[in-house]
Protein backbone atom coordinates (compact mmCIF):
# COMPACT_ATOMS: atom_id res chain seq x y z
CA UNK A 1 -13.61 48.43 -54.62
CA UNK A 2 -13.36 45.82 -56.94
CA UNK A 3 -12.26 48.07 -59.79
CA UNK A 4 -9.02 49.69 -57.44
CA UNK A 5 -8.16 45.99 -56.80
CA UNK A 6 -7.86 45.07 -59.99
CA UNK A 7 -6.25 48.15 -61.26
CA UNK A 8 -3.31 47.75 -58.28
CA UNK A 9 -2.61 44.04 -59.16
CA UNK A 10 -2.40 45.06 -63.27
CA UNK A 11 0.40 47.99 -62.18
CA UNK A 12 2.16 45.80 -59.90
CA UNK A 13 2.13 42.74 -62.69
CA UNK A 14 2.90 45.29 -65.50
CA UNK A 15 5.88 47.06 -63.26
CA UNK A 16 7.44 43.55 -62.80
CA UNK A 17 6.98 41.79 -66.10
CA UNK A 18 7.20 44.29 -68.90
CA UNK A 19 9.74 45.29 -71.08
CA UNK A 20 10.71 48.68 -72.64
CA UNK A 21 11.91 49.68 -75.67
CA UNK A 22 15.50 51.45 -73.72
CA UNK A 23 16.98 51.42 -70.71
CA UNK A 24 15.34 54.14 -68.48
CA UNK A 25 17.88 55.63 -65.78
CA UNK A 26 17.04 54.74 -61.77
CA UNK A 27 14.97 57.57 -60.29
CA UNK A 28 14.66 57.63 -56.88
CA UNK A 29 11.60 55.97 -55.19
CA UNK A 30 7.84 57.86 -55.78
CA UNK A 31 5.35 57.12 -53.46
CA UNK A 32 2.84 56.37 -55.76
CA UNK A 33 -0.15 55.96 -53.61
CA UNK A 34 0.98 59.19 -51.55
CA UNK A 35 0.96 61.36 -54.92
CA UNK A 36 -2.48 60.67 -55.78
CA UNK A 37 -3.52 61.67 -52.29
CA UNK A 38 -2.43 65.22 -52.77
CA UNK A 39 -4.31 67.30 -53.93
CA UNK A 40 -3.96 68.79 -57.79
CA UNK A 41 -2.51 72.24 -58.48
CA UNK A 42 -4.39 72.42 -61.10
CA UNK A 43 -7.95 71.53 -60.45
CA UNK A 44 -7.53 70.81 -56.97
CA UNK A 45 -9.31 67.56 -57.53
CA UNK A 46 -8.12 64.80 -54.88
CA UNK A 47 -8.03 60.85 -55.16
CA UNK A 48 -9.48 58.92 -52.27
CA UNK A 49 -8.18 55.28 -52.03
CA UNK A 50 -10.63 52.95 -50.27
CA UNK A 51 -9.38 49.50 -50.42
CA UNK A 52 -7.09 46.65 -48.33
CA UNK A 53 -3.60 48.28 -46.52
CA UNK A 54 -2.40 44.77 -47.87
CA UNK A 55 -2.11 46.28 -51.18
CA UNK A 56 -0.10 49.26 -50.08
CA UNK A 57 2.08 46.62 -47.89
CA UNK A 58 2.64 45.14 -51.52
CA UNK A 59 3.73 47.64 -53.29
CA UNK A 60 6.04 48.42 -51.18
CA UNK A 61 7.61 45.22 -50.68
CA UNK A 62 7.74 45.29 -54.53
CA UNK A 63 9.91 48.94 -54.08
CA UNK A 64 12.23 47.35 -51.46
CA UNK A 65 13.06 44.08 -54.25
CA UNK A 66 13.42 46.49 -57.13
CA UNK A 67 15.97 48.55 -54.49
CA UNK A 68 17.99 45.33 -53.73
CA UNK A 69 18.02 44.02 -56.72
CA UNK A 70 19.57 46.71 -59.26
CA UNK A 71 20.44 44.36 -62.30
CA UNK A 72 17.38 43.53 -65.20
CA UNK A 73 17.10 41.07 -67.97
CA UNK A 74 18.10 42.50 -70.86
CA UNK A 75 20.30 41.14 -74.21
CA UNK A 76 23.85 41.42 -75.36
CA UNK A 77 25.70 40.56 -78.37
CA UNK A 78 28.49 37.84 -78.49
CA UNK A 79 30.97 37.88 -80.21
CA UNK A 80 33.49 34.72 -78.79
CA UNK A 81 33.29 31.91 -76.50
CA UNK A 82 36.55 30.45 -75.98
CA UNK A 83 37.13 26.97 -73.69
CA UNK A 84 39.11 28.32 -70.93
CA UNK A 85 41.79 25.33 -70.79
CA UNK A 86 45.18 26.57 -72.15
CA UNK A 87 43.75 30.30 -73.04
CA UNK A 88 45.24 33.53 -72.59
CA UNK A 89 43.63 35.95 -70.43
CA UNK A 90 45.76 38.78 -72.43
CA UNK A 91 44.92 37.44 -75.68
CA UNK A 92 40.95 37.85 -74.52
CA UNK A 93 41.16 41.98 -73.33
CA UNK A 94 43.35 42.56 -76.21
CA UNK A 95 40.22 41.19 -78.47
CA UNK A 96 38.18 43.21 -76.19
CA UNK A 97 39.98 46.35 -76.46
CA UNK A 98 40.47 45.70 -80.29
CA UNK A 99 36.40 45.36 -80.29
CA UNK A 100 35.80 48.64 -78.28
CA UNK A 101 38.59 50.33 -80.67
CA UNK A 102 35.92 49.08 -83.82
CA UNK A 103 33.01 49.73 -82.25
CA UNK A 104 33.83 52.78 -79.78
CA UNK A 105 30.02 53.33 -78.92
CA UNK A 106 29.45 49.90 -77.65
CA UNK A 107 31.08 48.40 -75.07
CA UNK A 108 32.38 45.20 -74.38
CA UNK A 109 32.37 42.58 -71.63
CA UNK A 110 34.54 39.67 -70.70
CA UNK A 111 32.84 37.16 -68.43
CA UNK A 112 34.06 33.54 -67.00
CA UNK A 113 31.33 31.22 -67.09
CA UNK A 114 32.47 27.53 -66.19
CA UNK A 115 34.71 26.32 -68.27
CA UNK A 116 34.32 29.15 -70.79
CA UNK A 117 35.67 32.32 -71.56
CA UNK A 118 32.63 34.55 -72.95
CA UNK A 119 33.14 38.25 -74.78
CA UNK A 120 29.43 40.00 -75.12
CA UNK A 121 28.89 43.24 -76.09
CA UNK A 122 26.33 46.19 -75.57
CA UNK A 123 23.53 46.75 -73.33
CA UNK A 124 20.34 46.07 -74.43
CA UNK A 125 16.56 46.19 -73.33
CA UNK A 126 14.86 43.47 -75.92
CA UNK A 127 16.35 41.30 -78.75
CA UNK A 128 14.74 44.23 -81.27
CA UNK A 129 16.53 46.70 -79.74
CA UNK A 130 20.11 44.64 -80.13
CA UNK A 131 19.26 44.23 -84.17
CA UNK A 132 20.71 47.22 -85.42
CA UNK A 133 23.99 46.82 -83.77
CA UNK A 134 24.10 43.05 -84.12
CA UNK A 135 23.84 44.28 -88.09
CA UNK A 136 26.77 46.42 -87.93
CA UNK A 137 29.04 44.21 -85.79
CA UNK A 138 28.14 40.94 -88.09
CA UNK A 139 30.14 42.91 -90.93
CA UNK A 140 33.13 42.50 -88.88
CA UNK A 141 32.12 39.77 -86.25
CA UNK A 142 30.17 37.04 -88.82
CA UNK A 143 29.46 34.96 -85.53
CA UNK A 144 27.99 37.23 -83.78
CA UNK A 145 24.30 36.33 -81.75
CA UNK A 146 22.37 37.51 -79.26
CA UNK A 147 21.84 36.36 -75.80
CA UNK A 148 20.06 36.92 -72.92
CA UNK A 149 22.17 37.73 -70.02
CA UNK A 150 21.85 39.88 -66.63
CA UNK A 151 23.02 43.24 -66.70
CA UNK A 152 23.71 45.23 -63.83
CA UNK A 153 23.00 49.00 -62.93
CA UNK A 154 26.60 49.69 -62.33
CA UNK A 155 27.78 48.36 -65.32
CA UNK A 156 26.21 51.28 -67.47
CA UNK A 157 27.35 54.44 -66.36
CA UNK A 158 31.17 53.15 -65.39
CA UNK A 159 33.10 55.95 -63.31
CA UNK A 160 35.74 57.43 -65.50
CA UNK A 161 38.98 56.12 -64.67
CA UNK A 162 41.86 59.54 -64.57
CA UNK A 163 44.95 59.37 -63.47
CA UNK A 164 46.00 62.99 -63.45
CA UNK A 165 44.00 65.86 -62.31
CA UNK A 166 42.46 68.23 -64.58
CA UNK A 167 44.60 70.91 -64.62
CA UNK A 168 42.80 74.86 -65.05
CA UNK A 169 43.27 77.14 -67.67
CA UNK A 170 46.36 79.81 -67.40
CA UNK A 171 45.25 82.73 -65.94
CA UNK A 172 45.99 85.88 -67.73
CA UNK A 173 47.53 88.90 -65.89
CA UNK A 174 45.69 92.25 -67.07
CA UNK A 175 47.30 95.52 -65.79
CA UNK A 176 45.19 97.40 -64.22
CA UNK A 177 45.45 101.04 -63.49
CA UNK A 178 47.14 102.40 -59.97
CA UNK A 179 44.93 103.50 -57.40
């Protein structure tokens, strides 16, 4: 009993404090206590749970916050801060665009955070996973760091802006023989 308890409260504190070396992509919930119920198709060897519904209760309180949530703590690299009295918003995304133009594999952000202008770029998991790009934007970027910032779920798989619609290829007329 005392073993399960102590098990649950290491995967809860693990699940909500530990870091990874990438960012993994949202899967949709697993009821994880509801899997090991079921039987295996392998052996057919079952788990029995015998412990306090309060645990079950609390992992899936911790489920519903992970839902709600949808951002993580992770790094990015920037490159500018810029005091935003008597700035040029146009002169920022055109140093942003300019950026993504260098660097077409990382993308950049420009975010307002009182009284400053701020341009970071990349998404990234840990500081040691921002080191190899903060090594290849330093050639061009000397002032480049890395900070800890927020990032949010929808801000890594954008939707692809188009304009026109995709247009299929010509069809080409065969002639077939009469009937």
């Amino acid at each position: 009993m005392k073993s399960i308890l102590i098990v649950t409260i290491l995967f809860i504190a693990n699940q909500t404090w530990a870091q990874t070396d990438s960012i993994t992509p949202v899967k949709p919930a697993v009821d994880f206590l509801q899997q090991l119920s079921q039987a295996d198709s392998v052996t057919g060897g079952q788990v029995t749970l015998h412990g306090d519904p309060k645990i079950e209760q609390l992992l899936k309180l911790q489920l519903s916050i992970n839902k709600k949530e949808q951002a993580f703590q992770g790094y990015r690299i920037q490159i500018l801060s810029s005091s935003s009295y008597n700035v040029n918003i146009d002169t920022l995304k055109s140093y942003t665009q300019r950026f993504e133009e260098e660097f077409p594999d990382i993308r950049a952000y420009l975010q307002y955070t009182d009284p400053d202008f701020k341009i970071r770029v990349g998404n990234f998991r840990t500081r040691i996973e921002a080191i190899p790009a903060l090594k290849r934007i330093r050639k061009k970027y000397a002032g480049a760091y890395p900070v800890k910032t927020t990032i949010y779920l929808h801000e890594l798989n954008p939707v692809q802006k188009q304009d026109t619609i995709p247009t299929l290829p010509p069809i080409h007329s065969t002639s077939f023989p009469p009937r």
